[in-house]
Protein backbone atom coordinates (compact mmCIF):
# COMPACT_ATOMS: atom_id res chain seq x y z
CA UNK A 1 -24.90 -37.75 -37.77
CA UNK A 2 -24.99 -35.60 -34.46
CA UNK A 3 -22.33 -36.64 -32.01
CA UNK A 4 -23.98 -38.00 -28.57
CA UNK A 5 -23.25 -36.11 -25.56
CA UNK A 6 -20.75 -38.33 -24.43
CA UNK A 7 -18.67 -37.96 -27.61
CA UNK A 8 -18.53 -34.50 -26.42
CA UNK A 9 -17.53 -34.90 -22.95
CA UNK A 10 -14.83 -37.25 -24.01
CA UNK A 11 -13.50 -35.08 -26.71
CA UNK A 12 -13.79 -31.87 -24.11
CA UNK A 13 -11.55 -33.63 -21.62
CA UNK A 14 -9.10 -35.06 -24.61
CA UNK A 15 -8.50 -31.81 -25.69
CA UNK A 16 -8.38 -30.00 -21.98
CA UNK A 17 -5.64 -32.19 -21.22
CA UNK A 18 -3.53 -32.07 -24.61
CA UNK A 19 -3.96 -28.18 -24.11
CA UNK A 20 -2.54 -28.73 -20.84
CA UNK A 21 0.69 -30.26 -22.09
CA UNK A 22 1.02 -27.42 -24.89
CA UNK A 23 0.96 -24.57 -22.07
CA UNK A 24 3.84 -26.42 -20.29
CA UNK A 25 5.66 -27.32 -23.74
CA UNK A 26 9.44 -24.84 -22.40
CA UNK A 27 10.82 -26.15 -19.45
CA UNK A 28 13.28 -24.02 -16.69
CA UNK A 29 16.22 -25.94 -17.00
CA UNK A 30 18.27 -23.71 -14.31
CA UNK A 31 17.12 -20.57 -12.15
CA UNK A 32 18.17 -17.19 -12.48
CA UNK A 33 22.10 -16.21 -12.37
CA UNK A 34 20.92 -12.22 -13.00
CA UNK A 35 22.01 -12.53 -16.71
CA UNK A 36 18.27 -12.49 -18.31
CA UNK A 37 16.43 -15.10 -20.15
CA UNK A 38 18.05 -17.93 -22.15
CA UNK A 39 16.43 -19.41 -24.49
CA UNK A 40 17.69 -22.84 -26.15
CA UNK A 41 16.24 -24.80 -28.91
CA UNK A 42 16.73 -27.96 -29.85
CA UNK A 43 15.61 -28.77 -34.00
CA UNK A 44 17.36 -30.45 -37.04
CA UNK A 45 16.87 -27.28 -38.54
CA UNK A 46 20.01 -25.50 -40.08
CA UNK A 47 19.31 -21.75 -39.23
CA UNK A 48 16.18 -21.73 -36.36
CA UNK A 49 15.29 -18.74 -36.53
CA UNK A 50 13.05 -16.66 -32.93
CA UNK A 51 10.24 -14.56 -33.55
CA UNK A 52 9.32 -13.06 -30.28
CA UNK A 53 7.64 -10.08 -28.35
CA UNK A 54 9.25 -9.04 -25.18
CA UNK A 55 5.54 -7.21 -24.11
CA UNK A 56 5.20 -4.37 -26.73
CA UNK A 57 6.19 -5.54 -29.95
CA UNK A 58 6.41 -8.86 -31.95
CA UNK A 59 9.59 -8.93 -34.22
CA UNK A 60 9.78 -8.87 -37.86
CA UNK A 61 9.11 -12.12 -39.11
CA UNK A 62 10.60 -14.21 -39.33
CA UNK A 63 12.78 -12.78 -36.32
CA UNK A 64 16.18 -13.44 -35.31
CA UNK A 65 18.57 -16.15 -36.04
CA UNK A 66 19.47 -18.34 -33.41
CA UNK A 67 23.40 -19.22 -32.95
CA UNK A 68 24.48 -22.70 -32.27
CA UNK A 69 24.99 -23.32 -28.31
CA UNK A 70 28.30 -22.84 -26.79
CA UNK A 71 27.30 -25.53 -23.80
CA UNK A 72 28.89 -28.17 -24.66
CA UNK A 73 28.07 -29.62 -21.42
CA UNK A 74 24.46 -29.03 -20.84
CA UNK A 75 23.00 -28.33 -24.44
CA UNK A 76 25.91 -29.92 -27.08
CA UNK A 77 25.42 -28.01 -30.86
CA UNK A 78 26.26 -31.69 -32.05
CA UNK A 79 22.48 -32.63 -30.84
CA UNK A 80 20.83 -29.68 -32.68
CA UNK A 81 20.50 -27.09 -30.22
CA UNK A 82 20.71 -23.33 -30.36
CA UNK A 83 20.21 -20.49 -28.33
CA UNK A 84 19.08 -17.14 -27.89
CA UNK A 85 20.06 -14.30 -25.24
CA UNK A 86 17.84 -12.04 -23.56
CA UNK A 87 19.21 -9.10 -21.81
CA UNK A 88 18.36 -8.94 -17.75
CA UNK A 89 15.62 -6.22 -18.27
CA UNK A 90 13.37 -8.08 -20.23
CA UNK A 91 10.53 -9.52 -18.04
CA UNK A 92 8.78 -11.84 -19.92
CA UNK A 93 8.39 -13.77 -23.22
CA UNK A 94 6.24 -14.74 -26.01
CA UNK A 95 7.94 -16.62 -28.69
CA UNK A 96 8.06 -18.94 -31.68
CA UNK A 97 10.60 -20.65 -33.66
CA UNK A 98 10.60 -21.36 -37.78
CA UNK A 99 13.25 -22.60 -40.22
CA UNK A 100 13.26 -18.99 -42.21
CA UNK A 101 11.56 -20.27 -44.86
CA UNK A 102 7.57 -21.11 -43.47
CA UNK A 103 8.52 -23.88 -41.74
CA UNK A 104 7.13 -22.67 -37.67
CA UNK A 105 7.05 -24.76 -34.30
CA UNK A 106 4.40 -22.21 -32.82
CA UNK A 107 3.72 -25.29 -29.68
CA UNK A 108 0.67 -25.98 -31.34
CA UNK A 109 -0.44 -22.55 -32.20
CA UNK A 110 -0.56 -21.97 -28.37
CA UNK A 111 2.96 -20.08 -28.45
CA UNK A 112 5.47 -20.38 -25.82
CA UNK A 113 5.22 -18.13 -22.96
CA UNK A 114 8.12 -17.13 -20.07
CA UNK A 115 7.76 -15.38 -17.18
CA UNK A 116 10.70 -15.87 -14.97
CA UNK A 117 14.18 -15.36 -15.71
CA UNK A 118 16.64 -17.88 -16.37
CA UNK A 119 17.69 -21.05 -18.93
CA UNK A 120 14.72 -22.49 -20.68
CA UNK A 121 15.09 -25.03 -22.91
CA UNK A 122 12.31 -26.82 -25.76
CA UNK A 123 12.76 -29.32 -28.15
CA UNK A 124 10.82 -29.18 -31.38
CA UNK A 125 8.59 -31.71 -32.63
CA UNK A 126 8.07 -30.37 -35.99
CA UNK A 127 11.38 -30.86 -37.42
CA UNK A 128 13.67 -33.94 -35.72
CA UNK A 129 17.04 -33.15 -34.37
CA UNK A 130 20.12 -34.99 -34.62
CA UNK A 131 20.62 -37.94 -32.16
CA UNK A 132 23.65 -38.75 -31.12
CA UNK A 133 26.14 -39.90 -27.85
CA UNK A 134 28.47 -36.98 -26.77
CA UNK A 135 31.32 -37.08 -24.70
CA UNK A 136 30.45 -33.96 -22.01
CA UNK A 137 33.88 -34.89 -20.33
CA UNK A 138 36.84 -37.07 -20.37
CA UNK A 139 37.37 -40.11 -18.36
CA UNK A 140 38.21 -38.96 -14.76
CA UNK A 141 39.35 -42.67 -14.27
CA UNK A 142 36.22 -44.10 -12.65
CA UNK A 143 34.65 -45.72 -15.54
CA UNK A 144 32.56 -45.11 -18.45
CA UNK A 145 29.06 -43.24 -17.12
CA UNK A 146 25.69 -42.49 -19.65
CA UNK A 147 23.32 -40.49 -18.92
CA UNK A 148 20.02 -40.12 -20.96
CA UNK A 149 17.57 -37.72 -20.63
CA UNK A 150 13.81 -39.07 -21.55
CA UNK A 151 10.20 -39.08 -20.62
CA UNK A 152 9.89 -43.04 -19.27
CA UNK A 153 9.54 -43.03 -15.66
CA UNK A 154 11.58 -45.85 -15.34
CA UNK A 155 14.03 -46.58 -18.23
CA UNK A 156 16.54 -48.72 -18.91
CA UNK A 157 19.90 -49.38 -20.91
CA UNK A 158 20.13 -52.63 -22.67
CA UNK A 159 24.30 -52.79 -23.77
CA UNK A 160 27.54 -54.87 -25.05
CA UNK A 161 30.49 -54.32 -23.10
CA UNK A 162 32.39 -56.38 -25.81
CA UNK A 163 31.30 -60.06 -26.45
CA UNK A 164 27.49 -60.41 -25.18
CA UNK A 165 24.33 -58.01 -24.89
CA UNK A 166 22.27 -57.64 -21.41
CA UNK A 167 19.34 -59.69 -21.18
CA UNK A 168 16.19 -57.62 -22.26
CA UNK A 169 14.93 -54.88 -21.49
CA UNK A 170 18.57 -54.50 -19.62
CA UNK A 171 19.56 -52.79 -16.72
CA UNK A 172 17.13 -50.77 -15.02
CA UNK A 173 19.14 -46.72 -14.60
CA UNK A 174 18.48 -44.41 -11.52
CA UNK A 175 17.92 -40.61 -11.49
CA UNK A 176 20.68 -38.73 -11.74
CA UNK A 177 22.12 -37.62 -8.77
CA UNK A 178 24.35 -35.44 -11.27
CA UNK A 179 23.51 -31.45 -11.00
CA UNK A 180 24.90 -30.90 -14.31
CA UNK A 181 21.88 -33.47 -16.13
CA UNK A 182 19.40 -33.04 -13.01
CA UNK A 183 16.73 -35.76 -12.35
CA UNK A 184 13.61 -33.25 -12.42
CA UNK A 185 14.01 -32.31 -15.88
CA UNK A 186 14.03 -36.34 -16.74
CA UNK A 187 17.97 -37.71 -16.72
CA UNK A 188 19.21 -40.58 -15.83
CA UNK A 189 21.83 -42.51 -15.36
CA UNK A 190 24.13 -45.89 -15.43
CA UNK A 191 27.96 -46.30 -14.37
CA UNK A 192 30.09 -48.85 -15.54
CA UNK A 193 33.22 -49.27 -13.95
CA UNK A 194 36.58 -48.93 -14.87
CA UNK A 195 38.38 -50.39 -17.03
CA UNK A 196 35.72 -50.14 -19.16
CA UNK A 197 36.29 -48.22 -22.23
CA UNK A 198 33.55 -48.44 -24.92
CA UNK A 199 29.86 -49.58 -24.74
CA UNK A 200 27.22 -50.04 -27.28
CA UNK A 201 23.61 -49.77 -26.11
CA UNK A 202 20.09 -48.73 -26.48
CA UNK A 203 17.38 -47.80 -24.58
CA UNK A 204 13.45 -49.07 -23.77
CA UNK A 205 10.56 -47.93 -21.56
CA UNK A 206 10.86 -51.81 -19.99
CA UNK A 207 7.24 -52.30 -21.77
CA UNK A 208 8.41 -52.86 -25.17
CA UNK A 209 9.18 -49.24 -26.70
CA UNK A 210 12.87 -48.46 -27.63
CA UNK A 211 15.09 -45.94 -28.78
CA UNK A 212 17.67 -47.37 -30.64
CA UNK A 213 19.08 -44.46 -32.60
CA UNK A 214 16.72 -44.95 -35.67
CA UNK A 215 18.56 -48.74 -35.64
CA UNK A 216 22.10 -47.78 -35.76
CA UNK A 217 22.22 -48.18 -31.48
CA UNK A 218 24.18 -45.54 -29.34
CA UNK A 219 27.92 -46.19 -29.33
CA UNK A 220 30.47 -45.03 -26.68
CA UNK A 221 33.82 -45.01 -27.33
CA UNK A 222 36.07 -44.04 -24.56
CA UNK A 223 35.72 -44.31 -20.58
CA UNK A 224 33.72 -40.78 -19.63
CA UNK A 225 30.68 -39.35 -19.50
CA UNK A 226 28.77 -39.61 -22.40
CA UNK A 227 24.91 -38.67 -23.01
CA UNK A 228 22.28 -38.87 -25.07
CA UNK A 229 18.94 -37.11 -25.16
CA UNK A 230 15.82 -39.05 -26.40
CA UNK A 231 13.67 -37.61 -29.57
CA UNK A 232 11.76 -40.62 -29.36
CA UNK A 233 9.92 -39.54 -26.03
CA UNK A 234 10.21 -36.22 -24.98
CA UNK A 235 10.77 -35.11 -21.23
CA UNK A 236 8.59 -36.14 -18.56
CA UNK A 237 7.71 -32.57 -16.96
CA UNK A 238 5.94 -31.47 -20.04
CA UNK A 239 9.41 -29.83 -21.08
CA UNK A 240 8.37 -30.99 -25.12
CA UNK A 241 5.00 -30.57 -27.49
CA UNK A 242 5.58 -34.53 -27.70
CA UNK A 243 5.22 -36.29 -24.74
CA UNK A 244 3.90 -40.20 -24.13
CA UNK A 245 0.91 -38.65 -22.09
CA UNK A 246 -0.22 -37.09 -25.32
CA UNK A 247 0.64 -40.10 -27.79
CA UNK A 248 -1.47 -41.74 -25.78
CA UNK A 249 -4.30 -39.69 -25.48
CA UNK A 250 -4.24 -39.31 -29.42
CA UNK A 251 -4.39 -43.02 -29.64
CA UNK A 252 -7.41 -42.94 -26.71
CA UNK A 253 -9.51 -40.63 -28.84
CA UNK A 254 -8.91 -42.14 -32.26
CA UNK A 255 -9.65 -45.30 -30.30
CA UNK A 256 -12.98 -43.57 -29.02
CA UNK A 257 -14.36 -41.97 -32.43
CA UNK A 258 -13.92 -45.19 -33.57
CA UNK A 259 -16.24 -46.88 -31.32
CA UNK A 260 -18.38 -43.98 -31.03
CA UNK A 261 -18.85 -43.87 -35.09
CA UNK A 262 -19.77 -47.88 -34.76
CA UNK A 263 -22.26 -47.15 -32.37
CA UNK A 264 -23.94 -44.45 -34.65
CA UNK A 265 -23.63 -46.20 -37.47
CA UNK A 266 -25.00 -49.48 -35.91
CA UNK A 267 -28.13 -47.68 -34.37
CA UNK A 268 -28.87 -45.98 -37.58
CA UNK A 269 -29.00 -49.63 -39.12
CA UNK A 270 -31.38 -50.20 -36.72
CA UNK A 271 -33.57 -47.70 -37.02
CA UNK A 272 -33.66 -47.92 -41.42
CA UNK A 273 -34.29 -51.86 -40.50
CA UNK A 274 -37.33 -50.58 -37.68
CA UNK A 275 -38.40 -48.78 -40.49
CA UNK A 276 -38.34 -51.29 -43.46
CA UNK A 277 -40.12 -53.87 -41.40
CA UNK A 278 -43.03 -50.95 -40.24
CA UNK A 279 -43.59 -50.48 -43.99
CA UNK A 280 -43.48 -53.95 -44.79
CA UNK A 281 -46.47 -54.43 -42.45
């Protein structure tokens, strides 16, 4: 059965624009200090190992090993990330990631590529990190403050202070006006007052998708600020390989070769039935 001409055009576009999302799968998650390139990695991976070229070369495969992150603030180890240091000559990057033992994130064999100096950040979606609340810094007396870091345009936190849970979906959370979890890279935010001192929440896209830490919800346990980064849905500014643009495009063209193959199918019916009924007569 030849595909129609349409099933090509749709499929073209489908995979123009999942191609699209690959190419911006690392995201700059701060500018240039004069230090190099940064590289960090988020994976549930135990040793992520970087096999990169820096223009001439490629390393040996598998590369180098990656060390767990020392930024406890911006990119916690307890989440699964790693990093990577580039010295301040190098001027740009090609580079994949693997486990050491086959295992490669290679964002969709399209590679990742950087060009400008600075801290990049990507979060695998072939192996699943660790999720997790941490405590980025002590209570400062002003209440207990989470801020999540996700792909939904608009999401909220549904929570138990103590006795009863929000009404669902919750409380709708604003962009972070913090410069330490910025609001272009996809964090947000929600305060709660002082005294309060431990919280227990999830969070949903307001439409009926959640992330409720694989059913075990997100627990908080002092006043501070706490956060958690989604692996559910990946970061809105094509930061990760997985983002909701993509799940749903995947679900638009299953959802199209399925029609498409019922309209084949039921004109070739057709046609066998034309053709019983011309021999018939």
């Amino acid at each position: 059965m030849v595909p129609s001409n349409s099933m090509k055009g749709i499929t073209a576009v489908l995979v123009v624009l999942l191609l699209a999302d690959a190419a911006n799968a690392q995201t700059l998650a701060k500018a240039s200090d004069g230090t190099g390139f940064h590289v960090f990695f988020r994976t549930g991976w135990t040793t992520p190992y970087i096999h990169y070229n820096t223009g001439s070369f490629w390393t040996t495969s598998p590369g180098v090993a990656m060390t767990k992150s020392n930024d406890s603030t911006n990119f916690p180890a307890a989440l699964g990330w790693f990093r990577f240091d580039f010295p301040a000559s190098t001027s740009s990057l090609e580079l994949v990631f693997n486990n050491g033992n086959g295992a490669w994130d290679n964002n969709g064999n399209a590679n990742y590529k950087i060009n400008v100096a600075g801290t990049w950040q990507v979060t695998s979606f072939v192996s699943t990190p660790p999720s997790a609340t941490v405590l980025t810094a002590a209570s400062d007396d002003t209440g207990l403050h989470v801020f999540f870091q996700t792909g939904w345009t608009t999401p909220y936190i549904h929570y138990s202070a103590g006795s009863t849970w929000t009404t669902s979906p919750g409380k709708l959370m604003s962009a972070s006006t913090s410069s330490a979890y910025p609001a272009s890279v996809g964090w947000f935010q929600y305060d709660l007052a002082a005294p309060q001192a431990s919280l227990q929440f999830v969070f949903n896209n307001g439409n009926g998708v959640w992330d409720n830490n694989n059913n075990a919800n997100y627990k908080a346990t002092s006043a501070g600020r706490w956060i958690v980064m989604s692996r559910r849905i990946y970061y809105r500014s094509g930061t990760i390989l997985v983002t909701s643009k993509m799940i749903t495009l995947v679900t638009g063209c299953i959802s199209l070769v399925t029609l498409f193959v019922r309209e084949q199918l039921f004109l070739i019916t057709l046609w066998r039935l034309f053709k019983w009924f011309h021999v018939q007569s």
